[in-house]
C-alpha atoms as a PDB file:
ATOM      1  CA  UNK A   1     169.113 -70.689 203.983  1.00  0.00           C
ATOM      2  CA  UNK A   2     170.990 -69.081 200.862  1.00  0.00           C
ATOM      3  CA  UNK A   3     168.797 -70.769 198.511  1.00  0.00           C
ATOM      4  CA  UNK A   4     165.366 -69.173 200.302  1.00  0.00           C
ATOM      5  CA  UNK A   5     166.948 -65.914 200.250  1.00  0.00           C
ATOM      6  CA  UNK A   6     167.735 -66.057 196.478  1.00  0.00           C
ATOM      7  CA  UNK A   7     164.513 -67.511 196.053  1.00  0.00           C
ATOM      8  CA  UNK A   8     162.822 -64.844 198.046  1.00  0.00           C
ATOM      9  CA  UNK A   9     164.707 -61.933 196.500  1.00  0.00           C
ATOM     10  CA  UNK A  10     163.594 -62.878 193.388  1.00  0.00           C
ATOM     11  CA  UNK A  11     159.644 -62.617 194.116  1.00  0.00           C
ATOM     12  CA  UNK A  12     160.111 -59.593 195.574  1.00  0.00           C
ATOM     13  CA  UNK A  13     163.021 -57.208 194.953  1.00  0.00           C
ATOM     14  CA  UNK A  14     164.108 -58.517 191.452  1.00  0.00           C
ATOM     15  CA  UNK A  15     160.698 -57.621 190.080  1.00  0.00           C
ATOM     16  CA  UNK A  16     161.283 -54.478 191.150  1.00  0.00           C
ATOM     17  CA  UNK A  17     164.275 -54.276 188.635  1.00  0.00           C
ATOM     18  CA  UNK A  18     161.519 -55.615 185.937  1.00  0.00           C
ATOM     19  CA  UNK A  19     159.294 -53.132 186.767  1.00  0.00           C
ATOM     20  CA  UNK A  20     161.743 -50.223 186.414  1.00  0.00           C
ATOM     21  CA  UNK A  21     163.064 -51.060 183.184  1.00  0.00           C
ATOM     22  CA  UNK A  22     159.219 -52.081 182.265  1.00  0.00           C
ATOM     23  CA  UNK A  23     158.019 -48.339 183.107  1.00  0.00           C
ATOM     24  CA  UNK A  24     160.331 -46.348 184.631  1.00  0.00           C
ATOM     25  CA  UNK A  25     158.191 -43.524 185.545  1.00  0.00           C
ATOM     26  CA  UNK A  26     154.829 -46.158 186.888  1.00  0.00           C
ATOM     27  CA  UNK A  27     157.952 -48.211 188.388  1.00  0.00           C
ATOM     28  CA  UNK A  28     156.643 -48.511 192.028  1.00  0.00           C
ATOM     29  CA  UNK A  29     152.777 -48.887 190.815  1.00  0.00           C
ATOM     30  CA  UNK A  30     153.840 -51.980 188.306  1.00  0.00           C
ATOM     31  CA  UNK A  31     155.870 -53.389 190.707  1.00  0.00           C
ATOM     32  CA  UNK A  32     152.871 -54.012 193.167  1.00  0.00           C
ATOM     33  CA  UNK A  33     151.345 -55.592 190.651  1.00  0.00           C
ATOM     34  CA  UNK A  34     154.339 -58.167 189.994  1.00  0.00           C
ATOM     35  CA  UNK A  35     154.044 -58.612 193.652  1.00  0.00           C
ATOM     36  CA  UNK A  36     150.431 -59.245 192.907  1.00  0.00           C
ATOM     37  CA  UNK A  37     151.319 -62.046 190.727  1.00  0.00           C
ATOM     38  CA  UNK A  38     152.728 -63.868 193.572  1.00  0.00           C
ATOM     39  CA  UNK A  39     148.743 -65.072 194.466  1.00  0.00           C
ATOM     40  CA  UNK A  40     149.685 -67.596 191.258  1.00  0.00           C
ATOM     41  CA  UNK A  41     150.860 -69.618 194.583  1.00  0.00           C
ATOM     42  CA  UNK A  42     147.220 -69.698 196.184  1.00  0.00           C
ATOM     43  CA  UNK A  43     147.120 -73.484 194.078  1.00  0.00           C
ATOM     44  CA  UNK A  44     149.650 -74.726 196.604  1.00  0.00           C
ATOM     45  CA  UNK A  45     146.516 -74.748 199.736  1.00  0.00           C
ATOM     46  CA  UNK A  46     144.670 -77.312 197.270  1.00  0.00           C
ATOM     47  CA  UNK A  47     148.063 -79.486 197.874  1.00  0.00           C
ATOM     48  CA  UNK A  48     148.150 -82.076 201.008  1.00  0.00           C
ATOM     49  CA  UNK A  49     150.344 -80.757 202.457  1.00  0.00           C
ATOM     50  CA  UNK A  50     150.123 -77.106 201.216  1.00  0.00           C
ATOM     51  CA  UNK A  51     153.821 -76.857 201.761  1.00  0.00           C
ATOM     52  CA  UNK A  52     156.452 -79.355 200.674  1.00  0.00           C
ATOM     53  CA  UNK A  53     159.850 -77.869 200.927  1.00  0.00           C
ATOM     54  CA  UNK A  54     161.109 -81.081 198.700  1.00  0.00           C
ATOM     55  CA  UNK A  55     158.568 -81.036 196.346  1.00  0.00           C
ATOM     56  CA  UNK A  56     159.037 -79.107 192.943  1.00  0.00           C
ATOM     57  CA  UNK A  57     155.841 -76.753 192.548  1.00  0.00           C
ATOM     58  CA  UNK A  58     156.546 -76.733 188.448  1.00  0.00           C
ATOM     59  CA  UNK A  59     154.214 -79.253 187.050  1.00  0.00           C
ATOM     60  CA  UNK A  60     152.977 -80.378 190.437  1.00  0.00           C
ATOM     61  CA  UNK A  61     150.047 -77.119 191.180  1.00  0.00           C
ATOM     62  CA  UNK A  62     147.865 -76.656 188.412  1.00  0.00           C
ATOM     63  CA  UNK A  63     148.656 -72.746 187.942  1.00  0.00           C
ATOM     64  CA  UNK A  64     152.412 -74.135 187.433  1.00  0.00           C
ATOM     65  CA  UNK A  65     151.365 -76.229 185.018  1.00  0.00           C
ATOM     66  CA  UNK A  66     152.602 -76.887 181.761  1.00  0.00           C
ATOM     67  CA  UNK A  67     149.133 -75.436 180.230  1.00  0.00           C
ATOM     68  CA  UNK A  68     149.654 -72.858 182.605  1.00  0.00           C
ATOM     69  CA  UNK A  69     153.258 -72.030 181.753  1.00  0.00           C
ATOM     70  CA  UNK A  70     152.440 -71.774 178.060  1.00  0.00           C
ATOM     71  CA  UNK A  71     149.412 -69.463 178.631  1.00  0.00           C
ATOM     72  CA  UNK A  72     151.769 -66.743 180.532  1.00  0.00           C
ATOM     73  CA  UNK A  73     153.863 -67.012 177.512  1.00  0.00           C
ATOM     74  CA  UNK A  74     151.711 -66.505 175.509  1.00  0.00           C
ATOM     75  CA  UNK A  75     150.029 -63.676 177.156  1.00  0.00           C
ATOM     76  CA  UNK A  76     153.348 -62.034 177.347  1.00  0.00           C
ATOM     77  CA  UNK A  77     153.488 -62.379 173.699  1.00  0.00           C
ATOM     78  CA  UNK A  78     150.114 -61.106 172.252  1.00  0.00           C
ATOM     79  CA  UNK A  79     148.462 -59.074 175.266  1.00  0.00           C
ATOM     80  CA  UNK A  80     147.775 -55.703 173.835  1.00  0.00           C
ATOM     81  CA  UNK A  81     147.082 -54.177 177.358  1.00  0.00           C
ATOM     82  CA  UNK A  82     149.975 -52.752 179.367  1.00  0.00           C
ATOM     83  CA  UNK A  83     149.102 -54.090 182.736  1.00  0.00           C
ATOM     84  CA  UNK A  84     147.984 -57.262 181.537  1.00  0.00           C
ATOM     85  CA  UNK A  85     151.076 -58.116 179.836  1.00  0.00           C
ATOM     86  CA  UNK A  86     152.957 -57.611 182.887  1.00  0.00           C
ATOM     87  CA  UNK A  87     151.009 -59.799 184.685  1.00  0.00           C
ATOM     88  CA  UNK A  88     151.644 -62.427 182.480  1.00  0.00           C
ATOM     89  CA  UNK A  89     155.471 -61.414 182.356  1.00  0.00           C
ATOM     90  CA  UNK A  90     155.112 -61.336 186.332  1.00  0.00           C
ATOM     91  CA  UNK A  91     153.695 -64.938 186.071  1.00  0.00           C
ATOM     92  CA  UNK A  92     156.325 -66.236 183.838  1.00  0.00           C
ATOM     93  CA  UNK A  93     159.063 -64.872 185.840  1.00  0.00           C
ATOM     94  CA  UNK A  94     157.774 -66.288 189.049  1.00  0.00           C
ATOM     95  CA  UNK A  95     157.698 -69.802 187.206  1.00  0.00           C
ATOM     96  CA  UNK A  96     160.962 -69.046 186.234  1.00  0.00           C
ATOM     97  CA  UNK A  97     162.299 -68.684 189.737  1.00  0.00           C
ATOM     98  CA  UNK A  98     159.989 -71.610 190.902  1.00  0.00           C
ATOM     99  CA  UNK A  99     162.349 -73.745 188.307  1.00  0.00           C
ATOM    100  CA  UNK A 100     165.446 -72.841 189.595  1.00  0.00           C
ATOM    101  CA  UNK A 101     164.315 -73.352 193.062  1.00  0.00           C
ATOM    102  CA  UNK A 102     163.613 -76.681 191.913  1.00  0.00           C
ATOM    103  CA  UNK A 103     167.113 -77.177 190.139  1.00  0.00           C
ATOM    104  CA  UNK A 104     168.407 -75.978 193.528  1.00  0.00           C
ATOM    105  CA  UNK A 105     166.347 -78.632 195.585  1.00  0.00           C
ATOM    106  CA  UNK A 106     166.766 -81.431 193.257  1.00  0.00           C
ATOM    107  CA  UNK A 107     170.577 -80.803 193.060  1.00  0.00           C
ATOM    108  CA  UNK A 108     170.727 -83.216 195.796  1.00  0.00           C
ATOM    109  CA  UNK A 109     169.102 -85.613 194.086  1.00  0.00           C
ATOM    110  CA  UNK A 110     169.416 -86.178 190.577  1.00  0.00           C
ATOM    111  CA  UNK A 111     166.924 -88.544 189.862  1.00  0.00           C
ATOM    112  CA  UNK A 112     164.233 -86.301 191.455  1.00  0.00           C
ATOM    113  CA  UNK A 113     164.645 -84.373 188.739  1.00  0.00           C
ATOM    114  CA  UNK A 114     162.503 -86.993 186.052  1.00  0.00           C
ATOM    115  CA  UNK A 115     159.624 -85.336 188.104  1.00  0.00           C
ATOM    116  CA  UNK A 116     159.746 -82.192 185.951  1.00  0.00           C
ATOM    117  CA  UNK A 117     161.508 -82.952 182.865  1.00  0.00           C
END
């Protein structure tokens, strides 16, 4: 239960935080787009199942993908545009709190964790 409720807060409220210190005066518009970023997850219906509470979504759903990963980065990096760099820093940081979901999962079982390193 703690671990969806960290997990949770951080899609939701902690981008908040981001987009506050990201524009404080646009605050609440940017942070409806971070929540916006949260359709990165739509990959997970192409999964059978679509939800795995065991499995890691980091390298499993191709919009978590390695590739994937290193295009947010990137993005976050060069994107001139305002709005579009947020959505790539929106992306990262919800990859970012996939992975320590998955830390927090796998936790319990250390060799599960040669499925994303």
């Amino acid at each position: 239960m703690t671990q969806q409720i960290v997990h949770y807060s951080l899609h939701f409220l902690a981008v908040g935080l981001i987009a506050y210190f990201y524009d404080r005066k646009n605050w609440k518009k940017y942070w409806l787009i971070l929540i916006a970023t949260m359709l990165v997850d739509l990959d997970h219906l192409l999964a059978t199942p679509f939800f795995d509470p065991e499995r890691c979504s980091i390298g499993f759903h191709f919009l978590h993908s390695e590739l994937a990963i290193t295009i947010y980065v990137l993005g976050m990096i060069f994107a001139k545009n305002k709005v579009l760099r947020l959505v790539f820093i929106g992306l990262f940081f919800h990859m970012l709190t996939d992975l320590l979901d998955c830390l927090w999962t796998y936790a319990r079982c250390a060799p599960c964790m040669q499925d994303i390193f």
